[in-house]
C-alpha atoms as a PDB file:
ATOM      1  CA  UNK A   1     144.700   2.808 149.142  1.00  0.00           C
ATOM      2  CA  UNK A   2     146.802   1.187 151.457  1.00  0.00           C
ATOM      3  CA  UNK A   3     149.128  -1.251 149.515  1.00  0.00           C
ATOM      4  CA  UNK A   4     150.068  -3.142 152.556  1.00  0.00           C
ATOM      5  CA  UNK A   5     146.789  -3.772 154.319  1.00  0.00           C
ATOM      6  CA  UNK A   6     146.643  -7.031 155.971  1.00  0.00           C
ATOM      7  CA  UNK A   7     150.173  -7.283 156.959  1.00  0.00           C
ATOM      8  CA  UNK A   8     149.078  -6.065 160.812  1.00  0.00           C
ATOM      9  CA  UNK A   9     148.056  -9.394 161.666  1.00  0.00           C
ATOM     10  CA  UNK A  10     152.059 -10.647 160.737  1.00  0.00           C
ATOM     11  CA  UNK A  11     152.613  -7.924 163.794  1.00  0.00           C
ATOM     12  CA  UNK A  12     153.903  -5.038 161.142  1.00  0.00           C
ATOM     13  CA  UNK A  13     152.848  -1.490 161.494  1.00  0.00           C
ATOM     14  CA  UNK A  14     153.070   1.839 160.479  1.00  0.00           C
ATOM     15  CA  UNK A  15     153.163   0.872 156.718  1.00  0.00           C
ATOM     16  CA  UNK A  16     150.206   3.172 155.307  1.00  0.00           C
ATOM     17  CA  UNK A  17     152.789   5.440 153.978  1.00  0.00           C
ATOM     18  CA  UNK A  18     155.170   3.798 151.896  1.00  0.00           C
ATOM     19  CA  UNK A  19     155.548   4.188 148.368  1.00  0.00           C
ATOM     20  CA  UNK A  20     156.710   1.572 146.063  1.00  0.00           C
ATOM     21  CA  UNK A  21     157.500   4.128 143.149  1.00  0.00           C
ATOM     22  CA  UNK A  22     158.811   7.600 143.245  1.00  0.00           C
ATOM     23  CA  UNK A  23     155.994   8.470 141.704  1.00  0.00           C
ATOM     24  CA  UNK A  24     153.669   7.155 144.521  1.00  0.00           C
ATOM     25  CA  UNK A  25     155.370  10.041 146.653  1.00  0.00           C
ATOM     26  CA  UNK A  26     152.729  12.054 148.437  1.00  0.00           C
ATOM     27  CA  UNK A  27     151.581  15.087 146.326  1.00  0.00           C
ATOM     28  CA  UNK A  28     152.987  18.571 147.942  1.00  0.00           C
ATOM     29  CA  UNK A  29     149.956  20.921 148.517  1.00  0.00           C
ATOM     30  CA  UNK A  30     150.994  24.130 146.688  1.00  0.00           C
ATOM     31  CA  UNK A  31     148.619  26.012 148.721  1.00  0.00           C
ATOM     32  CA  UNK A  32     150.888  24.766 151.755  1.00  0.00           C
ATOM     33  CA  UNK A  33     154.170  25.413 149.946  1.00  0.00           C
ATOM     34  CA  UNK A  34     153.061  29.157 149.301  1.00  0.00           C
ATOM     35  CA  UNK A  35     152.133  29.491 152.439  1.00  0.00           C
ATOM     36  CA  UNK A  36     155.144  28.477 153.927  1.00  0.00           C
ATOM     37  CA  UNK A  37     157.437  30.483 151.596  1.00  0.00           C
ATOM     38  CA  UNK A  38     155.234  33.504 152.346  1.00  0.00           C
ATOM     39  CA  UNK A  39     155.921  32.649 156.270  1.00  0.00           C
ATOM     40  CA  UNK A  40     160.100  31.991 155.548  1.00  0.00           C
ATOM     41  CA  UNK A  41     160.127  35.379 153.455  1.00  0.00           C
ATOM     42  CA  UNK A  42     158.218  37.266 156.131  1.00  0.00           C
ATOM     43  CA  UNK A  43     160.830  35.834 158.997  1.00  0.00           C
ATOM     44  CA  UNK A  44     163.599  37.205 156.684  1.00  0.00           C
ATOM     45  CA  UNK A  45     162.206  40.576 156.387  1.00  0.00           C
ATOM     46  CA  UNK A  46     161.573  40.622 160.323  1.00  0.00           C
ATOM     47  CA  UNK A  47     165.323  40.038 160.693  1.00  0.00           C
ATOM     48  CA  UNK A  48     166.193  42.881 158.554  1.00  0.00           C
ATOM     49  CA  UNK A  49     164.379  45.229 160.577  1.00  0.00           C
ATOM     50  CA  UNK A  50     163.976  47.355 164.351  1.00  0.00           C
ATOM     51  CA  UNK A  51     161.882  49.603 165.339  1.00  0.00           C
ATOM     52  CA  UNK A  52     163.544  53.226 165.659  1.00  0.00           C
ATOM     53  CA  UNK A  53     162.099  55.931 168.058  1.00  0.00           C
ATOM     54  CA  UNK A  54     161.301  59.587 166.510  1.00  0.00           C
ATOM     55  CA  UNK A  55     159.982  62.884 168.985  1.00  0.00           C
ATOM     56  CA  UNK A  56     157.721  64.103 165.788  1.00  0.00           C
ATOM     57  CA  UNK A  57     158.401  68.204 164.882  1.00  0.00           C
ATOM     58  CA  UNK A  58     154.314  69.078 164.417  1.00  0.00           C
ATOM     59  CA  UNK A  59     152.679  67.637 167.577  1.00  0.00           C
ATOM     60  CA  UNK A  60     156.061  66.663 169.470  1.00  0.00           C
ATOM     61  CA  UNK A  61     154.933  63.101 170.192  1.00  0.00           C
ATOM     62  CA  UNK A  62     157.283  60.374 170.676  1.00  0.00           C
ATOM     63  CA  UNK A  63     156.916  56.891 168.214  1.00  0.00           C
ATOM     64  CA  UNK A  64     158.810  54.275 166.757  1.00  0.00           C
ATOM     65  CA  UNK A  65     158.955  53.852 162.721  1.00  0.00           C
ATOM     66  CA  UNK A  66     160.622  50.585 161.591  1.00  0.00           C
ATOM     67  CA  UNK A  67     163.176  50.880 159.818  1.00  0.00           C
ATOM     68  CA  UNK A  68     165.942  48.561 157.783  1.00  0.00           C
ATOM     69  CA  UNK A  69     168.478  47.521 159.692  1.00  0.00           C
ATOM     70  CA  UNK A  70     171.737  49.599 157.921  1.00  0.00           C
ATOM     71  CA  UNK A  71     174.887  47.157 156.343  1.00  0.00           C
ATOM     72  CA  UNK A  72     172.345  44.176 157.270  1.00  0.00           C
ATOM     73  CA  UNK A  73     170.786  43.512 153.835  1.00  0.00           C
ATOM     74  CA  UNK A  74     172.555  42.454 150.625  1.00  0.00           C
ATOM     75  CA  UNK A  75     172.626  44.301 147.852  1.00  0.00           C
ATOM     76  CA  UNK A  76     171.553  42.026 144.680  1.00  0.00           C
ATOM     77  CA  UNK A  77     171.711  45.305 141.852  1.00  0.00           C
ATOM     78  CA  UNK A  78     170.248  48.375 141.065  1.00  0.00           C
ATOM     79  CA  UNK A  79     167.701  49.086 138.646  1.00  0.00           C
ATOM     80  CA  UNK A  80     168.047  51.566 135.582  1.00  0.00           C
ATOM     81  CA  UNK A  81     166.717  54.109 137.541  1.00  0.00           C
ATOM     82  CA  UNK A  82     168.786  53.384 140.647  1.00  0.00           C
ATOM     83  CA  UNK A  83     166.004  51.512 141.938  1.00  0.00           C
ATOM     84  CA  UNK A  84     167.914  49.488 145.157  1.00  0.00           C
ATOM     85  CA  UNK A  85     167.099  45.178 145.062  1.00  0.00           C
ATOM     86  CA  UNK A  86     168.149  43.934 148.596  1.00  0.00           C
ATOM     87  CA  UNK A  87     167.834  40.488 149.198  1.00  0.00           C
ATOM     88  CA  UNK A  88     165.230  39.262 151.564  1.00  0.00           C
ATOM     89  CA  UNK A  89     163.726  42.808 151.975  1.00  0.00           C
ATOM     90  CA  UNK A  90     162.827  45.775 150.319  1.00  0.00           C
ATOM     91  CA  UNK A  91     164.334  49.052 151.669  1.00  0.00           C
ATOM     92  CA  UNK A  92     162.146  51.167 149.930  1.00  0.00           C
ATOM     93  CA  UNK A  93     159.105  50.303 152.041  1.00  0.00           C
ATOM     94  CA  UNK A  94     160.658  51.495 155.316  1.00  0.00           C
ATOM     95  CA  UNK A  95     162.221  54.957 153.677  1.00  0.00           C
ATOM     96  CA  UNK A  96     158.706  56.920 155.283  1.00  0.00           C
ATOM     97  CA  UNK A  97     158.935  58.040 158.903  1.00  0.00           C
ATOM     98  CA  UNK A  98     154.721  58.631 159.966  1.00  0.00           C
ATOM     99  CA  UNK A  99     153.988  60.416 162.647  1.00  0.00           C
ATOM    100  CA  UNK A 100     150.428  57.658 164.217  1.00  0.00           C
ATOM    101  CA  UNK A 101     149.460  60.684 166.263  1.00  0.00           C
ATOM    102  CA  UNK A 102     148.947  63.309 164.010  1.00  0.00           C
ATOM    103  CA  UNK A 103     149.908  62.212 160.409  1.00  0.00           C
ATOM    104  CA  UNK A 104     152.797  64.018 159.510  1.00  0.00           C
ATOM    105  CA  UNK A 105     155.022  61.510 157.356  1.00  0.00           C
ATOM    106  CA  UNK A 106     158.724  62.696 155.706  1.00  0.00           C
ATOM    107  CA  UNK A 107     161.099  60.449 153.939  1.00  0.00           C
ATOM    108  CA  UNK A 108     163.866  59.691 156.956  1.00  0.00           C
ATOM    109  CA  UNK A 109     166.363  61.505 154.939  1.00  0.00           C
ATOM    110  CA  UNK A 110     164.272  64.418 155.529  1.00  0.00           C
ATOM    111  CA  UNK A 111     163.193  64.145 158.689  1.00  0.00           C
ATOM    112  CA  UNK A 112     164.518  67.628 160.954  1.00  0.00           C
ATOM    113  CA  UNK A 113     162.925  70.009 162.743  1.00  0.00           C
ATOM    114  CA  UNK A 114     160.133  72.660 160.695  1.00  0.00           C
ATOM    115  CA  UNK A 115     159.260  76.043 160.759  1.00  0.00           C
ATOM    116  CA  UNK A 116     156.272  77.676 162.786  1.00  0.00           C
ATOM    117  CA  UNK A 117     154.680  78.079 159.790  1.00  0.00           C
ATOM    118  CA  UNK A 118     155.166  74.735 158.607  1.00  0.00           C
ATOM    119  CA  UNK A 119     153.965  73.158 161.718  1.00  0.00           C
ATOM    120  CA  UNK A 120     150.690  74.999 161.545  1.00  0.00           C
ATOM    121  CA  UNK A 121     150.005  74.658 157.987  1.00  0.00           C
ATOM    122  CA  UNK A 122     150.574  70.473 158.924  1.00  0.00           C
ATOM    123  CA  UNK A 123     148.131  70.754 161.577  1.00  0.00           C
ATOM    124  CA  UNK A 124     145.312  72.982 159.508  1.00  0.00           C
ATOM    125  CA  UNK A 125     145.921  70.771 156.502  1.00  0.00           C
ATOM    126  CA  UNK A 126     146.564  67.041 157.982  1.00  0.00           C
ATOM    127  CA  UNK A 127     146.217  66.744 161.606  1.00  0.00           C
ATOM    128  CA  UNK A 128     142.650  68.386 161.930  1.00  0.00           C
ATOM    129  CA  UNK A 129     141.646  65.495 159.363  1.00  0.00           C
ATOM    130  CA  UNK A 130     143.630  62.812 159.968  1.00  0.00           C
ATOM    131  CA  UNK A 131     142.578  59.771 161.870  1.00  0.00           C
ATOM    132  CA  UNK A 132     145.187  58.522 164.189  1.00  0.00           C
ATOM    133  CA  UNK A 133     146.570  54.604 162.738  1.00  0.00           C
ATOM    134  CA  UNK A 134     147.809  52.047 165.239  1.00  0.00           C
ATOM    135  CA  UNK A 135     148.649  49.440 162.743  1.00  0.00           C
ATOM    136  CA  UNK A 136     151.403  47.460 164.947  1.00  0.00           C
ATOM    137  CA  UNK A 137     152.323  44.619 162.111  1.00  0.00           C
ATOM    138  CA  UNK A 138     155.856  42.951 161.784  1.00  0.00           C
ATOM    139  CA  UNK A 139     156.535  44.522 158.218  1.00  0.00           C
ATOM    140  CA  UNK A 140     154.790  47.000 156.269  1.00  0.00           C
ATOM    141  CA  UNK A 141     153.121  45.346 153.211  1.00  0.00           C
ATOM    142  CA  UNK A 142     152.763  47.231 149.603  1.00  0.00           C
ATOM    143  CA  UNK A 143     149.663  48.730 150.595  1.00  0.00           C
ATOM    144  CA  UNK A 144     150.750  50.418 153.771  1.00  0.00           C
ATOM    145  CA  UNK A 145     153.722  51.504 152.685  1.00  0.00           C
ATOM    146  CA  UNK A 146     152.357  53.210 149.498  1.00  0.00           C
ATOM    147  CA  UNK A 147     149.904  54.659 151.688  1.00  0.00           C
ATOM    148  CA  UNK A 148     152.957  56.236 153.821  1.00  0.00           C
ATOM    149  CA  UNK A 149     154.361  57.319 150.938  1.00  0.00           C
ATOM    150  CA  UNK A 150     151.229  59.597 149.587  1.00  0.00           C
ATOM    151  CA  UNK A 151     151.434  61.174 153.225  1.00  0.00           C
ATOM    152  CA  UNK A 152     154.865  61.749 152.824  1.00  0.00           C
ATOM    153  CA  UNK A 153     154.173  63.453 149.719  1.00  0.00           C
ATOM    154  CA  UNK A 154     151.297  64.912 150.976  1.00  0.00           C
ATOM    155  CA  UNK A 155     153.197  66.786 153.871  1.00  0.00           C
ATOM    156  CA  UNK A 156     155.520  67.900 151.510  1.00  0.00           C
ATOM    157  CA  UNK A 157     153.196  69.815 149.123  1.00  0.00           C
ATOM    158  CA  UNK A 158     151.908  71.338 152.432  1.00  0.00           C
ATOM    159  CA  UNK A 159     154.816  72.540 153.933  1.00  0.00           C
ATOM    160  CA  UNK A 160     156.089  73.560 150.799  1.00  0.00           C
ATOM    161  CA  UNK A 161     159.337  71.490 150.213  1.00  0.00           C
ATOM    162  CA  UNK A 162     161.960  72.272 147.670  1.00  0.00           C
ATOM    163  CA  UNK A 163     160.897  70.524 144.377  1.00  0.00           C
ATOM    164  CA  UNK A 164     163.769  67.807 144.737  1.00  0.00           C
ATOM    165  CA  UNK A 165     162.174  66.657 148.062  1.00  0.00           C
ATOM    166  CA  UNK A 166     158.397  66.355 146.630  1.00  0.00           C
ATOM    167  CA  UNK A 167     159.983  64.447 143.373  1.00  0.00           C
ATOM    168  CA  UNK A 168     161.878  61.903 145.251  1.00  0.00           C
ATOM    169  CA  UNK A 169     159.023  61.128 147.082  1.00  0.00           C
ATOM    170  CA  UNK A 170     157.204  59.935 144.182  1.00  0.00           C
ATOM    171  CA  UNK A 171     160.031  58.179 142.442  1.00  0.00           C
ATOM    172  CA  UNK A 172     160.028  56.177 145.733  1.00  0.00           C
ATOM    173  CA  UNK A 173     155.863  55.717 145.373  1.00  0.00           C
ATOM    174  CA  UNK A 174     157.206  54.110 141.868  1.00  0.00           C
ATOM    175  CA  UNK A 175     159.384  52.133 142.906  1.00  0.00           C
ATOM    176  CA  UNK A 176     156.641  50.391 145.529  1.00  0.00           C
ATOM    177  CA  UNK A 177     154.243  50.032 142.589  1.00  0.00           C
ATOM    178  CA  UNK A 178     156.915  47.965 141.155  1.00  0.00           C
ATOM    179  CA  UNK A 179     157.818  46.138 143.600  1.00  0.00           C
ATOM    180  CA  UNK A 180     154.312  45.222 144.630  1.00  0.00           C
ATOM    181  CA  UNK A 181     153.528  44.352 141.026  1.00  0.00           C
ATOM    182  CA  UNK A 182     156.813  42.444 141.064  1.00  0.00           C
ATOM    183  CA  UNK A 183     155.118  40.453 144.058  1.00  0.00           C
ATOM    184  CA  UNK A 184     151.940  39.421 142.566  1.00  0.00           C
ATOM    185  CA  UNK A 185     151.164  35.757 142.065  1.00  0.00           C
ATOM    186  CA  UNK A 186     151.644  34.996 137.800  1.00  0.00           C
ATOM    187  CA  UNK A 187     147.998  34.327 137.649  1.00  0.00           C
ATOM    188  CA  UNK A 188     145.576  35.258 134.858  1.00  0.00           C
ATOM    189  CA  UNK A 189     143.072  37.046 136.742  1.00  0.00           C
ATOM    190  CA  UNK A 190     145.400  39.235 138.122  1.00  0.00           C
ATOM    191  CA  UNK A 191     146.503  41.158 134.690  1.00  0.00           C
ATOM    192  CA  UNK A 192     144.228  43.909 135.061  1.00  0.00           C
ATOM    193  CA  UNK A 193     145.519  44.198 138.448  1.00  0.00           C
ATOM    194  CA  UNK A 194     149.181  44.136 137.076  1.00  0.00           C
ATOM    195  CA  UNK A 195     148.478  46.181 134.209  1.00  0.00           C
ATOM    196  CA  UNK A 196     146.763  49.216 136.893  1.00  0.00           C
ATOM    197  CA  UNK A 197     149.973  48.833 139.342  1.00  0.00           C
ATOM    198  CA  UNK A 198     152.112  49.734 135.741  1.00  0.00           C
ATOM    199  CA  UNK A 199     149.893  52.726 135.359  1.00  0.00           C
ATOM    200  CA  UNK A 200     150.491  54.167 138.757  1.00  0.00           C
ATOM    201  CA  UNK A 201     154.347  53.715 138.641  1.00  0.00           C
ATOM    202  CA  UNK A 202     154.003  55.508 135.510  1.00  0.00           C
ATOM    203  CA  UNK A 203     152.316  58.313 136.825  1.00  0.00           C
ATOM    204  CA  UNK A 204     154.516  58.803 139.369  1.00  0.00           C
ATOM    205  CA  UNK A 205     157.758  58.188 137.999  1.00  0.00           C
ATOM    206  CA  UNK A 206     156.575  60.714 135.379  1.00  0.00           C
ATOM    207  CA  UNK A 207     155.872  63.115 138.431  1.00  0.00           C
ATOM    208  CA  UNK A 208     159.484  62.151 139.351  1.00  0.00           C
ATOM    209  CA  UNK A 209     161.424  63.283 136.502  1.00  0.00           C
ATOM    210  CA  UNK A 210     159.397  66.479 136.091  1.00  0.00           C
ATOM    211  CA  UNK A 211     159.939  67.834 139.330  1.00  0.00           C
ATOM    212  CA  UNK A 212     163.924  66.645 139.130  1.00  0.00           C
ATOM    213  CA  UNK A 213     164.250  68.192 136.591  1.00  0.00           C
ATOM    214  CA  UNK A 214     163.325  71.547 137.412  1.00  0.00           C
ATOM    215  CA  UNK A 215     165.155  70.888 140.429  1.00  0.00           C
ATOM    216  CA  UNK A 216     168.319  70.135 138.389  1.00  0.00           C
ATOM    217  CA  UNK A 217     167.692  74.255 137.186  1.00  0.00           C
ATOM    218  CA  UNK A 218     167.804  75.808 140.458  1.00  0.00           C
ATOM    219  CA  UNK A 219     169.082  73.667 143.473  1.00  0.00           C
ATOM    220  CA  UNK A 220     172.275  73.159 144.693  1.00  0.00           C
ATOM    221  CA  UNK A 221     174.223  69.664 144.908  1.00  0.00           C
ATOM    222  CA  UNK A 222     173.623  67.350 146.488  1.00  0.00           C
ATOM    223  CA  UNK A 223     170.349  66.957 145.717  1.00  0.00           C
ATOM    224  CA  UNK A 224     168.654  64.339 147.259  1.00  0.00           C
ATOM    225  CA  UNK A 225     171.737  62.880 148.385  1.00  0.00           C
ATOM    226  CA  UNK A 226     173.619  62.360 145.371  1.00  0.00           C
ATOM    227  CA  UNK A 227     175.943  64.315 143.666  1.00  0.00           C
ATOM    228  CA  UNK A 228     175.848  66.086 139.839  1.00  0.00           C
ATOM    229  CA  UNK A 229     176.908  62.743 137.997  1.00  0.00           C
ATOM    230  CA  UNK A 230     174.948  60.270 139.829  1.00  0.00           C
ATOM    231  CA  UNK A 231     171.539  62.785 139.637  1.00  0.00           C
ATOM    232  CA  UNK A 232     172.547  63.265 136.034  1.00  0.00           C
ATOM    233  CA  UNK A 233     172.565  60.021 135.680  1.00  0.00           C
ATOM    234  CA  UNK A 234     169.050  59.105 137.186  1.00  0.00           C
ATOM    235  CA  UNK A 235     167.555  62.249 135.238  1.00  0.00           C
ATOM    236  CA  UNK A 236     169.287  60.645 131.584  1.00  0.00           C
ATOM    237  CA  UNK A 237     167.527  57.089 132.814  1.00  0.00           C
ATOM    238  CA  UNK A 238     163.882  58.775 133.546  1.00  0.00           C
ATOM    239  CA  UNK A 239     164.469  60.820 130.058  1.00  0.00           C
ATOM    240  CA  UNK A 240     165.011  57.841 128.724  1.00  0.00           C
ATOM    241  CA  UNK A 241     161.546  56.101 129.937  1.00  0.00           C
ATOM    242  CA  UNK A 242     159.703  58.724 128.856  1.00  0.00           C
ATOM    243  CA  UNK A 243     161.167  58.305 125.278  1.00  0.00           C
ATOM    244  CA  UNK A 244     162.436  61.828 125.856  1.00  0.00           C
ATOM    245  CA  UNK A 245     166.061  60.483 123.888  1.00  0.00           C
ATOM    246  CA  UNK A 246     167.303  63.808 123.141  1.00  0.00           C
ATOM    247  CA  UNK A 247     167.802  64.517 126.801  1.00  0.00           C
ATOM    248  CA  UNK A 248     168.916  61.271 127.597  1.00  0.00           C
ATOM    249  CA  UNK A 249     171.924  61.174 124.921  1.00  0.00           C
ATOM    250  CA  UNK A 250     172.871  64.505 125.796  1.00  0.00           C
ATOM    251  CA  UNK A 251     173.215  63.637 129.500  1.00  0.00           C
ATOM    252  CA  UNK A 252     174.478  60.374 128.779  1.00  0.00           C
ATOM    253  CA  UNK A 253     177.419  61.935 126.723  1.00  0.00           C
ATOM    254  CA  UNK A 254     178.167  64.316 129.240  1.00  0.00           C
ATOM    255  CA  UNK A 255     178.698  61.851 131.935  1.00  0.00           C
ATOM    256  CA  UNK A 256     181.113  59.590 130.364  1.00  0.00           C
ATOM    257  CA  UNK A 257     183.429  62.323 129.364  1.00  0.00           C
ATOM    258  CA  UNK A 258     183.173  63.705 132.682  1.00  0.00           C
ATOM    259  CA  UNK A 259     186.767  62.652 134.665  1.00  0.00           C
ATOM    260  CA  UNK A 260     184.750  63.255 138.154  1.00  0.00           C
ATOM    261  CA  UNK A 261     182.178  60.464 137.436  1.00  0.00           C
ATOM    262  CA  UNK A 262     182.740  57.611 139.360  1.00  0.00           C
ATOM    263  CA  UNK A 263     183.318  53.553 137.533  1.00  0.00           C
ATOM    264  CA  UNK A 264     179.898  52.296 138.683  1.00  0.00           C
ATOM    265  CA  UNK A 265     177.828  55.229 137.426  1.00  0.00           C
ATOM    266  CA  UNK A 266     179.925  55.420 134.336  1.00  0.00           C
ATOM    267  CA  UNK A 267     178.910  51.102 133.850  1.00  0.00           C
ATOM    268  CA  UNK A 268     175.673  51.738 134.107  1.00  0.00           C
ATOM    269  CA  UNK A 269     175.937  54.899 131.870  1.00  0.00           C
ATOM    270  CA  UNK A 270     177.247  52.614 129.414  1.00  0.00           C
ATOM    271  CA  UNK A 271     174.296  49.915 129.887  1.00  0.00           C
ATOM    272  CA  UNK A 272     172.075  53.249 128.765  1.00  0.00           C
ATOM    273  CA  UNK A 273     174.060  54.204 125.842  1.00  0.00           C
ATOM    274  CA  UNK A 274     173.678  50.769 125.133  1.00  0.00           C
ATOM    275  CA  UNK A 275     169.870  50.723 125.507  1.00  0.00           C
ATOM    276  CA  UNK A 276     169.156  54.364 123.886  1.00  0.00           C
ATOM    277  CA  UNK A 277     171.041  53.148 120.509  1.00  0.00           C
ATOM    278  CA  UNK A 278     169.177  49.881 120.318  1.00  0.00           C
ATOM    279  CA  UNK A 279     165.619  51.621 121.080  1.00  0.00           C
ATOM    280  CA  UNK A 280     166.903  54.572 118.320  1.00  0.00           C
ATOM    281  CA  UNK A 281     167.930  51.726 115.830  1.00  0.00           C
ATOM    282  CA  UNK A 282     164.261  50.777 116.600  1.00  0.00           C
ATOM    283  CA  UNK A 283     162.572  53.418 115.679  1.00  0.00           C
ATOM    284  CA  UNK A 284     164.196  53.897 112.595  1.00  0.00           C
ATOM    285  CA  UNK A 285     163.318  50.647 111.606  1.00  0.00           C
ATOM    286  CA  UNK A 286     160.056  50.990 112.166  1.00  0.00           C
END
């Protein structure tokens, strides 16, 4: 209702909108507010990113991944697992390079030139199957970028990669279940939804720790990047989710005795002693 009807004819106008009270303030649309955030944290990503060209190793076609944009993000913290929170982006979902014309896919860090005999088991195995995408979008969402990920993985199994290479694959399939679930909209119909995303990250942080673990046995350092006491340190965190404690002390122990480990890694160390007593103390109580 317009309050102020009837004063046109004194000549004033434009007076539909005025509020007498605070209160009388028009009412935000929170359908429009989400929207727009989603829109402002989209145009943040974008800025984060750039497309990078690759020649791909199986069919030798040239394409362009995106990829973050390096010293360009923040750094917020790190997860217990070593899981990277950037602000306005997250890395992990631009760690896959894919191959659109013939679906080879390899974490970036592992992207070099293969074997004869890897290139035709790719082909036999992938490429003869695989349907070429030309998905051109600004970011990747959740979706695509978990599907990148189970090609990556999937290419690795096939050309037979060292375990360390297959394993951090699927710790970085986890951490995009998390981060997807960590994106959901707090609504009640979404539990199940939020409850299945848990599940997955599970299963493949579980995959994770298995296969760096026997990678810990027989590979040399580094290993995947990092060296004895920061890999030691991810292994005691994944022991340590998988309520396997025993391992977890033990490697826990070793690292902060250890002169070569570094301060951050020995903080966070710390932050897991802290955790493994309180969950032990638990138990006990129980």
């Amino acid at each position: 209702m317009d309050l102020f009807a009837g004063l046109e004819n004194l000549g004033l106008k434009g007076l539909e909108n005025i509020s007498i009270y605070e209160s009388d303030a028009p009412v935000v649309d929170p359908e429009a507010e989400r929207l727009q955030r989603l829109k402002n944290e989209l145009e943040a990503e974008i800025q984060h990113l750039y497309d990078k060209s690759y020649t791909c190793p199986v069919c030798d076609k040239s394409f362009k991944s995106k990829t973050m944009k390096s010293n360009r993000a923040k750094l917020l913290n790190t997860d217990m697992d070593l899981r990277p929170i950037h602000q306005d982006i997250d890395s992990i979902k631009y760690d896959v390079v894919a191959c659109p014309h013939c679906g080879y896919a390899v974490l970036a860090r592992y992207f070099a030139p293969l074997t004869s005999v890897q290139i035709n088991k790719i082909k036999e195995a992938i490429s003869s199957q695989y349907t070429r995408s030309d998905k051109r979008n600004k970011v990747y969402s959740y979706d695509t970028a978990i599907e990148r990920g189970k090609l990556a993985l999937l290419s690795s199994v096939i050309k037979g990669a060292r375990d360390s290479e297959k394993a951090y694959v699927c710790l970085k399939i986890a951490w995009l279940f998390r981060g997807k679930a960590e994106h959901m909209p707090e609504e009640e119909e979404l539990s199940e939804d939020l409850k299945e995303l848990a599940e997955q990250e599970k299963v493949f942080l579980r995959k994770a720790y298995d296969g760096l673990y026997m990678a810990r046995q027989k590979e040399p350092f580094p290993i995947c990047g990092m060296d004895e006491v920061t890999f030691d340190y991810l292994l005691a965190a994944l022991a340590y989710r998988f309520d396997d404690y025993e391992t977890s002390a033990r490697l826990v122990g070793e690292i902060l005795v250890n002169k070569a480990a570094g301060f951050r890694v020995k903080e966070k160390t710390r932050e897991l002693k802290e955790e493994l007593k309180r969950r032990i103390l638990e138990i006990k109580n129980e």
